[in-house]
PDB file of N, CA and C in Angstrom:
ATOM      1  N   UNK A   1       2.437  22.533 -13.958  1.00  0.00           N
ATOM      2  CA  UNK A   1       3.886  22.368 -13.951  1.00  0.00           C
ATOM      3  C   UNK A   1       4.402  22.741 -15.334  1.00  0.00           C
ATOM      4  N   UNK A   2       5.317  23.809 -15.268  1.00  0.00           N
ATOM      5  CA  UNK A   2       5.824  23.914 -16.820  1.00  0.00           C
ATOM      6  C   UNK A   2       7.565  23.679 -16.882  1.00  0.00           C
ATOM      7  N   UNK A   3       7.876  23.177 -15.776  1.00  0.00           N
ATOM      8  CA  UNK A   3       8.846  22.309 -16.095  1.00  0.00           C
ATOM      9  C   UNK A   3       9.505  21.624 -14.753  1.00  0.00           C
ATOM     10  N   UNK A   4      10.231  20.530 -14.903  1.00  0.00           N
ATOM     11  CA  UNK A   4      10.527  19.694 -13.882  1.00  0.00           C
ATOM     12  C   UNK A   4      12.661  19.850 -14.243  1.00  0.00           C
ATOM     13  N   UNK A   5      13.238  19.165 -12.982  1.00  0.00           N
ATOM     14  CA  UNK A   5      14.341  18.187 -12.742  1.00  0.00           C
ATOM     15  C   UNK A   5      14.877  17.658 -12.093  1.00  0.00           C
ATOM     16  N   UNK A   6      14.947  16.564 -12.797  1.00  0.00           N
ATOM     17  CA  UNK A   6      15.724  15.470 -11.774  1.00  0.00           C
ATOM     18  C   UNK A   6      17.231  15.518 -11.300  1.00  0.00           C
ATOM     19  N   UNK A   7      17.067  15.745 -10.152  1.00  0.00           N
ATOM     20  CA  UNK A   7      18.473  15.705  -9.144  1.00  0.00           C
ATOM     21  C   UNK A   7      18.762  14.386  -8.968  1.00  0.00           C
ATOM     22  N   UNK A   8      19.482  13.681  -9.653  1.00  0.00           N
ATOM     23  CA  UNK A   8      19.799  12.311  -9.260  1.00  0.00           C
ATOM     24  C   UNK A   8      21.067  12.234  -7.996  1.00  0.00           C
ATOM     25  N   UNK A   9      21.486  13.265  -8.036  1.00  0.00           N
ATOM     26  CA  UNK A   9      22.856  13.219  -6.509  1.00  0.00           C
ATOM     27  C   UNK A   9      22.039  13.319  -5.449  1.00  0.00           C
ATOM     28  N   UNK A  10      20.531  13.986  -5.408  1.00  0.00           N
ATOM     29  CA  UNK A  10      19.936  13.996  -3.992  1.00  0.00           C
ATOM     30  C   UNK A  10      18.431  13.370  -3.751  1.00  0.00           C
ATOM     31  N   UNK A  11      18.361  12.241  -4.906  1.00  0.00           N
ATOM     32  CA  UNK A  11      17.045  11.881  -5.161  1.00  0.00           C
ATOM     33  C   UNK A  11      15.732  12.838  -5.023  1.00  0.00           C
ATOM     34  N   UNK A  12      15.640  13.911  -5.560  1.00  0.00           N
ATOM     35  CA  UNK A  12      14.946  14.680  -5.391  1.00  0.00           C
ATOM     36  C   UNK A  12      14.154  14.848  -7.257  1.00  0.00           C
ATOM     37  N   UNK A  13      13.429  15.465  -6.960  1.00  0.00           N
ATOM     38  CA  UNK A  13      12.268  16.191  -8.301  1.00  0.00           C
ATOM     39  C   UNK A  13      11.979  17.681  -8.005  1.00  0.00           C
ATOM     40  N   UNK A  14      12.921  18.765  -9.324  1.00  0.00           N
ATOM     41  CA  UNK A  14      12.381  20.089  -8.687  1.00  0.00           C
ATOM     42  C   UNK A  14      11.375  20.490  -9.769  1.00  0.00           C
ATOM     43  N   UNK A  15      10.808  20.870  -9.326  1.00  0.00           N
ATOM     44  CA  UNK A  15       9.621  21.557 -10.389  1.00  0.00           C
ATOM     45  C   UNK A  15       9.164  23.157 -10.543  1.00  0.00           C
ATOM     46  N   UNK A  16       8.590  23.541 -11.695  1.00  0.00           N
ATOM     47  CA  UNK A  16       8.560  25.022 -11.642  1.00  0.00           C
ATOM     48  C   UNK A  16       7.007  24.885 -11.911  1.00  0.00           C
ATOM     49  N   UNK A  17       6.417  25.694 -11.409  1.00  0.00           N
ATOM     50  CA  UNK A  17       4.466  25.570 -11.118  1.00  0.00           C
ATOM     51  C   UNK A  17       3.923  27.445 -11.650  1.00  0.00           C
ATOM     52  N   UNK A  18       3.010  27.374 -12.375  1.00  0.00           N
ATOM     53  CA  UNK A  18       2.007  28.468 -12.513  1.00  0.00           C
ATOM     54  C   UNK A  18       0.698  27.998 -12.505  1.00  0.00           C
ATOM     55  N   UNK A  19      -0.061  29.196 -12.489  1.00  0.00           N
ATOM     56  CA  UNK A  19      -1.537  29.231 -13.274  1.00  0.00           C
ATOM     57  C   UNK A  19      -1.409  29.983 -14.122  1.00  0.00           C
ATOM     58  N   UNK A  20      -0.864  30.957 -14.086  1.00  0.00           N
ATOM     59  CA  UNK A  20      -0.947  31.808 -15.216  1.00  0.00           C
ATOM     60  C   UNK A  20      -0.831  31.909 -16.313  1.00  0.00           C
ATOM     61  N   UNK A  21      -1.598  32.445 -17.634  1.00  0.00           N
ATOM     62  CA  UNK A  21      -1.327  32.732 -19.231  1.00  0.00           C
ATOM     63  C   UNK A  21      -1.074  33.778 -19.795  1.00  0.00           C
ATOM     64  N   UNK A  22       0.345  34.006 -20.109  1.00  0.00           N
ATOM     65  CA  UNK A  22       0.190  35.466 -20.908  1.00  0.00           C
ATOM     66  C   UNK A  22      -0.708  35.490 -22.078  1.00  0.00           C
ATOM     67  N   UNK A  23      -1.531  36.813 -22.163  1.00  0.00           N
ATOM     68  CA  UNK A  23      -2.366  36.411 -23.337  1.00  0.00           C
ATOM     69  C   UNK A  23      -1.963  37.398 -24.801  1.00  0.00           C
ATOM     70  N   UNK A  24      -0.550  38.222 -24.225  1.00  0.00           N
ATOM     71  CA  UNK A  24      -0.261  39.026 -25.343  1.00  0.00           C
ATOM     72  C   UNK A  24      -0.299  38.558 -26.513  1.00  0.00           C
ATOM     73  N   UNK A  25       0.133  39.570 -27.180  1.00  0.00           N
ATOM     74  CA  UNK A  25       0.349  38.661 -28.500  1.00  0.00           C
ATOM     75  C   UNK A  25       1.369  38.108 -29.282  1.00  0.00           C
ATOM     76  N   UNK A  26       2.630  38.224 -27.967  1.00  0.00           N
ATOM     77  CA  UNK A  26       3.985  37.488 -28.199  1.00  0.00           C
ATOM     78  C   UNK A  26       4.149  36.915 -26.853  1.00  0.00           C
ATOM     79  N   UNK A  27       3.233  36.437 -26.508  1.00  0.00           N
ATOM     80  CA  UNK A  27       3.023  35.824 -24.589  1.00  0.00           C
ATOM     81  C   UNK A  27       4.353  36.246 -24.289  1.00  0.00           C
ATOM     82  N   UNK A  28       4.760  37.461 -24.264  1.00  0.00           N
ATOM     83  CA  UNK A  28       5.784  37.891 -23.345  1.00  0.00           C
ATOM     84  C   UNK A  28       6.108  39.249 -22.638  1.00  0.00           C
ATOM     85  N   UNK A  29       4.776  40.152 -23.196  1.00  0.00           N
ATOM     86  CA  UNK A  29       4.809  41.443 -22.333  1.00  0.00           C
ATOM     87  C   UNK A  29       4.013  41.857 -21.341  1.00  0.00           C
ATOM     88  N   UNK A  30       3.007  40.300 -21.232  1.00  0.00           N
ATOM     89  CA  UNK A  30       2.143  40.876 -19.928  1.00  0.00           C
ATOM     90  C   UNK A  30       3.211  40.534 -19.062  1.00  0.00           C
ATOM     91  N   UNK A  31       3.260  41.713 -17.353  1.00  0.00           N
ATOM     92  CA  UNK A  31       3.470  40.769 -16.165  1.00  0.00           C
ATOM     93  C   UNK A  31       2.517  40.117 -15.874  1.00  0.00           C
ATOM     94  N   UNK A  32       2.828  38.937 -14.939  1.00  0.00           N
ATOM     95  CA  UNK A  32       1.983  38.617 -14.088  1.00  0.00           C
ATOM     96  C   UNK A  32       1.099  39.059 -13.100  1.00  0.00           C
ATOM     97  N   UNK A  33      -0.369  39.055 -13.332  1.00  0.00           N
ATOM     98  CA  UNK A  33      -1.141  39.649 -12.155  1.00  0.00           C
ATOM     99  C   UNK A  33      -0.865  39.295 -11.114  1.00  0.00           C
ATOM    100  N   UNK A  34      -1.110  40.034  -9.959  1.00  0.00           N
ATOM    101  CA  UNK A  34      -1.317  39.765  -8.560  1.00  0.00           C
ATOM    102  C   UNK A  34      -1.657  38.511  -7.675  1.00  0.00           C
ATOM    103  N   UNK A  35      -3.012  38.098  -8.420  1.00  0.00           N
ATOM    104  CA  UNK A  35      -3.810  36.693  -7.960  1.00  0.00           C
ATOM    105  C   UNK A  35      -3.223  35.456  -8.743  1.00  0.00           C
ATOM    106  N   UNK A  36      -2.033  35.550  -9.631  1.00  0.00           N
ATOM    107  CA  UNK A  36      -1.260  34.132 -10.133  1.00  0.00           C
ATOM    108  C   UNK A  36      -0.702  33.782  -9.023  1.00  0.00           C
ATOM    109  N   UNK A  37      -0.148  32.432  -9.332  1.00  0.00           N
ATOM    110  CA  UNK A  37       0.399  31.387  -8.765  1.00  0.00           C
ATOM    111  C   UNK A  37       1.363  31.336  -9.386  1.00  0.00           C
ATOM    112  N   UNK A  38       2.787  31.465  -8.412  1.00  0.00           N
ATOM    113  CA  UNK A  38       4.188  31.371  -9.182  1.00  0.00           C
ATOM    114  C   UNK A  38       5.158  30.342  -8.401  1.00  0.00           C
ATOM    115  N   UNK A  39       5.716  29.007  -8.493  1.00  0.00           N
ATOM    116  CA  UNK A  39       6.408  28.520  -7.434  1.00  0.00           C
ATOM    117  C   UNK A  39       7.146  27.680  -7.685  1.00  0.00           C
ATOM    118  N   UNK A  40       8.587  27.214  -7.116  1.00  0.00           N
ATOM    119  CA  UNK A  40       9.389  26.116  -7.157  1.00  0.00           C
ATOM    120  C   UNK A  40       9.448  25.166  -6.025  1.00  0.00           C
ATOM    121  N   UNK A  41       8.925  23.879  -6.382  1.00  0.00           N
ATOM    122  CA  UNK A  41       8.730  22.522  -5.470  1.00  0.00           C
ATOM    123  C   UNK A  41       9.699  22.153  -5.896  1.00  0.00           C
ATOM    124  N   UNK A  42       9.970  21.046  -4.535  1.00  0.00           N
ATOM    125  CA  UNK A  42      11.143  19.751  -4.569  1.00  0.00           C
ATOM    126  C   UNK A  42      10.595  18.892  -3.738  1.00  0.00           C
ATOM    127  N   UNK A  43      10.406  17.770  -4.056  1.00  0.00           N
ATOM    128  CA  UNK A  43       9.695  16.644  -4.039  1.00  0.00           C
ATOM    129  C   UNK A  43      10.820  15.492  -3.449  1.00  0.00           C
ATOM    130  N   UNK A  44      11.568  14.700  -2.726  1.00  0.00           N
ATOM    131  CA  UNK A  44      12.196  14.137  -2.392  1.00  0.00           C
ATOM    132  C   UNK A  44      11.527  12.368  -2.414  1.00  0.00           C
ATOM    133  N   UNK A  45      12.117  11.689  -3.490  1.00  0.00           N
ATOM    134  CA  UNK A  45      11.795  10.395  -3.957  1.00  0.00           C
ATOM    135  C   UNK A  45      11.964   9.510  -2.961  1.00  0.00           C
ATOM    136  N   UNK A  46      12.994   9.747  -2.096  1.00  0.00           N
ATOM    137  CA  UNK A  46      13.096   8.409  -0.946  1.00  0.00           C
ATOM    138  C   UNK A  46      12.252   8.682   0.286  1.00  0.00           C
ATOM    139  N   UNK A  47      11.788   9.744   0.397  1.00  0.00           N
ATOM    140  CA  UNK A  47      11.272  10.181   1.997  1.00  0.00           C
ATOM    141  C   UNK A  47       9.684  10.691   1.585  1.00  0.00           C
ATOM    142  N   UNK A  48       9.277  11.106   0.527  1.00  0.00           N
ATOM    143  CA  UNK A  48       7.914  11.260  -0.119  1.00  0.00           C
ATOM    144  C   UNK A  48       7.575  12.653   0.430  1.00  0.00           C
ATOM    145  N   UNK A  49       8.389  13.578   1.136  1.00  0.00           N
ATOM    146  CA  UNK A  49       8.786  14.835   1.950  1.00  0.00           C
ATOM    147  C   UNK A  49       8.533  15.880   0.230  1.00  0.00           C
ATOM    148  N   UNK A  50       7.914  17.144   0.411  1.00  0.00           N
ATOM    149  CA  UNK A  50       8.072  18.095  -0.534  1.00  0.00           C
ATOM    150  C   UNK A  50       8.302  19.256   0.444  1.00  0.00           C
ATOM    151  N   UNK A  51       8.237  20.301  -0.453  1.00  0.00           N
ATOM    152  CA  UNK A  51       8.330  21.766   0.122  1.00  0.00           C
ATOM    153  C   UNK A  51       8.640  22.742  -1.209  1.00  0.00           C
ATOM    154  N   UNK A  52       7.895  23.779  -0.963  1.00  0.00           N
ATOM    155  CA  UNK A  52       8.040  25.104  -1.714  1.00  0.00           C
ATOM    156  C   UNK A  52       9.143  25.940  -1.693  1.00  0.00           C
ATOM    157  N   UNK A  53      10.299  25.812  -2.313  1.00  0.00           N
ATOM    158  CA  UNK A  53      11.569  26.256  -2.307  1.00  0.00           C
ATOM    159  C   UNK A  53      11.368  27.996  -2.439  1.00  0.00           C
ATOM    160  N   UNK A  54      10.393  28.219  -3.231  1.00  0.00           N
ATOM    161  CA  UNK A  54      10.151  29.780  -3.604  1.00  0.00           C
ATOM    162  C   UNK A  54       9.047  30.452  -4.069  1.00  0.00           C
ATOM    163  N   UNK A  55       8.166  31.224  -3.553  1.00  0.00           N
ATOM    164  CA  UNK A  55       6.887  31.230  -4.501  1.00  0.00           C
ATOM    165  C   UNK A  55       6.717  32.846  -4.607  1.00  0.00           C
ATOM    166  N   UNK A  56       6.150  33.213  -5.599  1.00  0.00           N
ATOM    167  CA  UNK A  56       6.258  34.526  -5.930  1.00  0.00           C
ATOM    168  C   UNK A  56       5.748  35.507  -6.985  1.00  0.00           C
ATOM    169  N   UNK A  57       5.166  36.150  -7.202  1.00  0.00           N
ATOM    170  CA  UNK A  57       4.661  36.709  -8.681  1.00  0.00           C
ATOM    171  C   UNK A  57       5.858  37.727  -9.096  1.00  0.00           C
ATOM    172  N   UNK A  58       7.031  37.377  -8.278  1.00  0.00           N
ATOM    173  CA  UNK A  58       8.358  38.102  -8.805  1.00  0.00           C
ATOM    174  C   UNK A  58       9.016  37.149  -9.784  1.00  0.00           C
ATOM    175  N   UNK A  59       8.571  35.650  -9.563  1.00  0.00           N
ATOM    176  CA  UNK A  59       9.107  34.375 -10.603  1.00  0.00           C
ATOM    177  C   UNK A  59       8.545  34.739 -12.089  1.00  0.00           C
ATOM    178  N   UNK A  60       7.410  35.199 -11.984  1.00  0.00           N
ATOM    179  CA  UNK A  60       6.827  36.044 -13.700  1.00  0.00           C
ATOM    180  C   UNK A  60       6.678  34.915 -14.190  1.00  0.00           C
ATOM    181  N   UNK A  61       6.637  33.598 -13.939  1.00  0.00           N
ATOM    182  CA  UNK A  61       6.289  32.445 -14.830  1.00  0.00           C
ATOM    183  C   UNK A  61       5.135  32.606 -15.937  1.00  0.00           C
ATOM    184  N   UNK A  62       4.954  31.711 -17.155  1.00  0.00           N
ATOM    185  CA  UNK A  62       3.924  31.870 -17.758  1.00  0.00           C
ATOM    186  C   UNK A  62       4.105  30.522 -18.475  1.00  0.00           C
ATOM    187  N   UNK A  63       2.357  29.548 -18.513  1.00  0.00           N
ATOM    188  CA  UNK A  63       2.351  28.400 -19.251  1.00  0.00           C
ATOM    189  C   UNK A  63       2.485  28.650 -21.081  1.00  0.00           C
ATOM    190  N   UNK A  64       2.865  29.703 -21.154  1.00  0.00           N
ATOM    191  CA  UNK A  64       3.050  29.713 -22.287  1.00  0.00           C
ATOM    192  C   UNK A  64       4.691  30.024 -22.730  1.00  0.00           C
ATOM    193  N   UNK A  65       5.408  29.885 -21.543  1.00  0.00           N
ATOM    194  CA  UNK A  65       6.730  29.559 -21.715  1.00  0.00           C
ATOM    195  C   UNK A  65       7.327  28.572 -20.761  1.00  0.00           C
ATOM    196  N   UNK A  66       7.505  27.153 -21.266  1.00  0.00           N
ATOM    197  CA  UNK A  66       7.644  26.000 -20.450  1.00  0.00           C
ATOM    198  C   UNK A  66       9.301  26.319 -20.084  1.00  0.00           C
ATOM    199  N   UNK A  67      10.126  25.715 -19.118  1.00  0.00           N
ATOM    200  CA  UNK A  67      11.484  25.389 -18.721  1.00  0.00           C
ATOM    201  C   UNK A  67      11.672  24.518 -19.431  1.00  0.00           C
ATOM    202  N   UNK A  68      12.959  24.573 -20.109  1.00  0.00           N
ATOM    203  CA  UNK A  68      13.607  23.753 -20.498  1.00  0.00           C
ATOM    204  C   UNK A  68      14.835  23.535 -20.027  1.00  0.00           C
ATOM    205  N   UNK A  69      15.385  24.941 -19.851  1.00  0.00           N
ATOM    206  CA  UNK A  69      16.877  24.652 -19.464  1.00  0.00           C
ATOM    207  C   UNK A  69      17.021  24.908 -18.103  1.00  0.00           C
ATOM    208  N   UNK A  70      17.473  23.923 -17.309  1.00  0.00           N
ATOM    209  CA  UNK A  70      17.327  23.719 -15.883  1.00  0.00           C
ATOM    210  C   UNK A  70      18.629  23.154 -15.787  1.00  0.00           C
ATOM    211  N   UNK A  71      19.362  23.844 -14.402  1.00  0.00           N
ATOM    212  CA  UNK A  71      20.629  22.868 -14.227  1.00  0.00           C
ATOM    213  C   UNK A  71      21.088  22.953 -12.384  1.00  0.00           C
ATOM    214  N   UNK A  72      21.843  21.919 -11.907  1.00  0.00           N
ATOM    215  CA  UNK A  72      22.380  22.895 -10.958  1.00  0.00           C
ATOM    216  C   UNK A  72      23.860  22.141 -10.524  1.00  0.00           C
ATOM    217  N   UNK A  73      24.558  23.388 -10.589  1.00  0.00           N
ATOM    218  CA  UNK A  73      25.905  23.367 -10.002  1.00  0.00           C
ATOM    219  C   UNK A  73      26.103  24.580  -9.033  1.00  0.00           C
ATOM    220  N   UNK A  74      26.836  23.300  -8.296  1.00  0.00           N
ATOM    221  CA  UNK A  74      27.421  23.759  -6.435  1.00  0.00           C
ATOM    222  C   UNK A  74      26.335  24.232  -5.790  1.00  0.00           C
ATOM    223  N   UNK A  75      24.992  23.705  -5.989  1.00  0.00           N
ATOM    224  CA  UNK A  75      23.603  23.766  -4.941  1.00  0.00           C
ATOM    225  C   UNK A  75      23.244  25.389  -5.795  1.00  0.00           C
ATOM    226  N   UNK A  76      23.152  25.578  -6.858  1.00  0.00           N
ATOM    227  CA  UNK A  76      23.051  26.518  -7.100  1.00  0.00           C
ATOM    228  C   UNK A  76      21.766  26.170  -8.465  1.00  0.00           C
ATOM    229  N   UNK A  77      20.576  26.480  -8.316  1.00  0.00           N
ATOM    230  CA  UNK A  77      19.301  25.925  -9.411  1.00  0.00           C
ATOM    231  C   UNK A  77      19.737  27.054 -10.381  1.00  0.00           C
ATOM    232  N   UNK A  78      20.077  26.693 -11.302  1.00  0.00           N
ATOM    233  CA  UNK A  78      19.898  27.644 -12.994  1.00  0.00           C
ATOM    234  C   UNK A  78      19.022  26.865 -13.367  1.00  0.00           C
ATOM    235  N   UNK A  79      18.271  28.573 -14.263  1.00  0.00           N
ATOM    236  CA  UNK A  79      17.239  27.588 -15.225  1.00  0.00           C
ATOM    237  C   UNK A  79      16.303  29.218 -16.096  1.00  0.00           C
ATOM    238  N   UNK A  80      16.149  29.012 -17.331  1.00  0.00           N
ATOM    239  CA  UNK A  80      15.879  29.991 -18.179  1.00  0.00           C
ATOM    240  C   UNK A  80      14.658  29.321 -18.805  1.00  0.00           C
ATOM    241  N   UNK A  81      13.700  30.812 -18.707  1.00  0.00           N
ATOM    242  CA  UNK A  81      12.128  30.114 -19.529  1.00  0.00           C
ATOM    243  C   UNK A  81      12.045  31.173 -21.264  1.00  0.00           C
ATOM    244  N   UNK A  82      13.208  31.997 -21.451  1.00  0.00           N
ATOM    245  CA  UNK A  82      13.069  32.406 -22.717  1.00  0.00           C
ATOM    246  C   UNK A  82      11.172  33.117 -22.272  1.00  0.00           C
ATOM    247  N   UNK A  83      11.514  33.852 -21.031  1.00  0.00           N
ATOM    248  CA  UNK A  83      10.716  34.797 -21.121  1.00  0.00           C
ATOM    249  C   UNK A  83      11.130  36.252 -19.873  1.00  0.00           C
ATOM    250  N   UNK A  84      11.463  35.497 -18.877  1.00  0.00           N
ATOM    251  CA  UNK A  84      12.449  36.652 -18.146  1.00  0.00           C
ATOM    252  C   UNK A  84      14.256  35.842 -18.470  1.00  0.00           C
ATOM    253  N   UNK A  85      15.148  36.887 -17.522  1.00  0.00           N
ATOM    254  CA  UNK A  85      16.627  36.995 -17.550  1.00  0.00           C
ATOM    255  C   UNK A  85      16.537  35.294 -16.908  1.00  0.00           C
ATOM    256  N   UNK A  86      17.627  34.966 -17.484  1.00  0.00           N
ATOM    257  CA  UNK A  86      18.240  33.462 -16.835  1.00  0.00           C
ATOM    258  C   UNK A  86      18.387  33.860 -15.015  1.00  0.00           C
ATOM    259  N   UNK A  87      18.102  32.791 -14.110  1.00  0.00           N
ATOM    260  CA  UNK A  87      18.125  33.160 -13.019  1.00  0.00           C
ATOM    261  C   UNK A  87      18.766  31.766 -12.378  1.00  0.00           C
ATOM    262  N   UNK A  88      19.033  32.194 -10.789  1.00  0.00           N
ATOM    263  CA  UNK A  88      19.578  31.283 -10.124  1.00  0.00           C
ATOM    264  C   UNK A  88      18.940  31.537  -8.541  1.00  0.00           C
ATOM    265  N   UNK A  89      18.821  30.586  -7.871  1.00  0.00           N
ATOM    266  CA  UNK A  89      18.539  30.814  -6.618  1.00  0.00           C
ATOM    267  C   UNK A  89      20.077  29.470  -5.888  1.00  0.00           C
ATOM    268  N   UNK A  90      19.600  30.000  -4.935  1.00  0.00           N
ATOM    269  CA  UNK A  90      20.780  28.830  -3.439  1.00  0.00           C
ATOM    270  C   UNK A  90      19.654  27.263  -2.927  1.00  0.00           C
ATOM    271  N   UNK A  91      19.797  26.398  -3.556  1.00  0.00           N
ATOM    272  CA  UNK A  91      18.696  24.752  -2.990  1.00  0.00           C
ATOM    273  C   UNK A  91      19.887  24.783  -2.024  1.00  0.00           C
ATOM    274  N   UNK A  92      20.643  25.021  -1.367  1.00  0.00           N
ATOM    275  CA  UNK A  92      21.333  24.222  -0.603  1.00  0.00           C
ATOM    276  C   UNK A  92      20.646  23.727   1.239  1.00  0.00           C
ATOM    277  N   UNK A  93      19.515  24.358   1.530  1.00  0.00           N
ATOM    278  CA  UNK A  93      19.106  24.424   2.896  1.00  0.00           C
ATOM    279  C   UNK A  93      17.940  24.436   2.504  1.00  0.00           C
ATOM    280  N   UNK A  94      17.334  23.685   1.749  1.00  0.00           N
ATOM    281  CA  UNK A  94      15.541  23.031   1.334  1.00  0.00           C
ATOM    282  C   UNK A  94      15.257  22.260   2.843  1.00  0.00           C
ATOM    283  N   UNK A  95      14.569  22.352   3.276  1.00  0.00           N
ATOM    284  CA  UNK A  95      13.535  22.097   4.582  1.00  0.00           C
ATOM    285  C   UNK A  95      12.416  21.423   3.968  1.00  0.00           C
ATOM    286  N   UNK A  96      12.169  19.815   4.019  1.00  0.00           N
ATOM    287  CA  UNK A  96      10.942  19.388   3.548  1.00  0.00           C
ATOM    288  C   UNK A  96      10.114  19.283   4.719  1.00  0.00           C
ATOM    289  N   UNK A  97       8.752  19.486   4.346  1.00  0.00           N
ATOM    290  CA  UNK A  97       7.768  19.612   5.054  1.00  0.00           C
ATOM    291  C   UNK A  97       6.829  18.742   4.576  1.00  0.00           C
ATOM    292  N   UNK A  98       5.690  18.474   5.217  1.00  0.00           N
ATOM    293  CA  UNK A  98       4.553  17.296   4.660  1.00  0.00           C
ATOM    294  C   UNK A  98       3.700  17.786   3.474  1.00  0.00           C
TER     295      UNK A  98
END
């Protein structure tokens, strides 16, 4: 997990997940290989319900650039790792699953 947030309007926990390490030598010009693990969970505190909101080696995550800035307004997840462009996806129709 290289970074989490708490939705307190929907009791939820979203999280941002890799395996991957850039190993450049400014951990920021490898892409991500093929066989990484790239993904956003939401974890729902009252119902113990999760689900994979997005998973992808298009997310380019890397543990060597954690989230910090995470936000969301009007069901809308912002959040910048100061390694790709600031991005946004739509949480509004998350489907938890077991």
């Amino acid at each position: 997990i290289i970074g989490h947030f708490m939705d307190v309007k929907y009791d939820r926990i979203i999280v941002f997940m890799t395996n991957y390490v850039d190993t450049s030598s400014d951990a920021l010009s490898n892409f991500s290989p093929s066989d990484s693990y790239h993904a956003i969970g939401v974890y729902n505190i009252l119902t113990s319900l999760s689900s994979i909101v997005v998973s992808g080696r298009f997310l380019n995550f890397s543990k060597t650039n954690e989230i910090y800035g995470i936000n969301i307004v009007d069901n809308l997840l912002f959040w910048t790792d100061n390694r790709n462009q600031p991005r946004k996806i739509n949480i509004s129709n998350i489907i938890y699953t077991i």
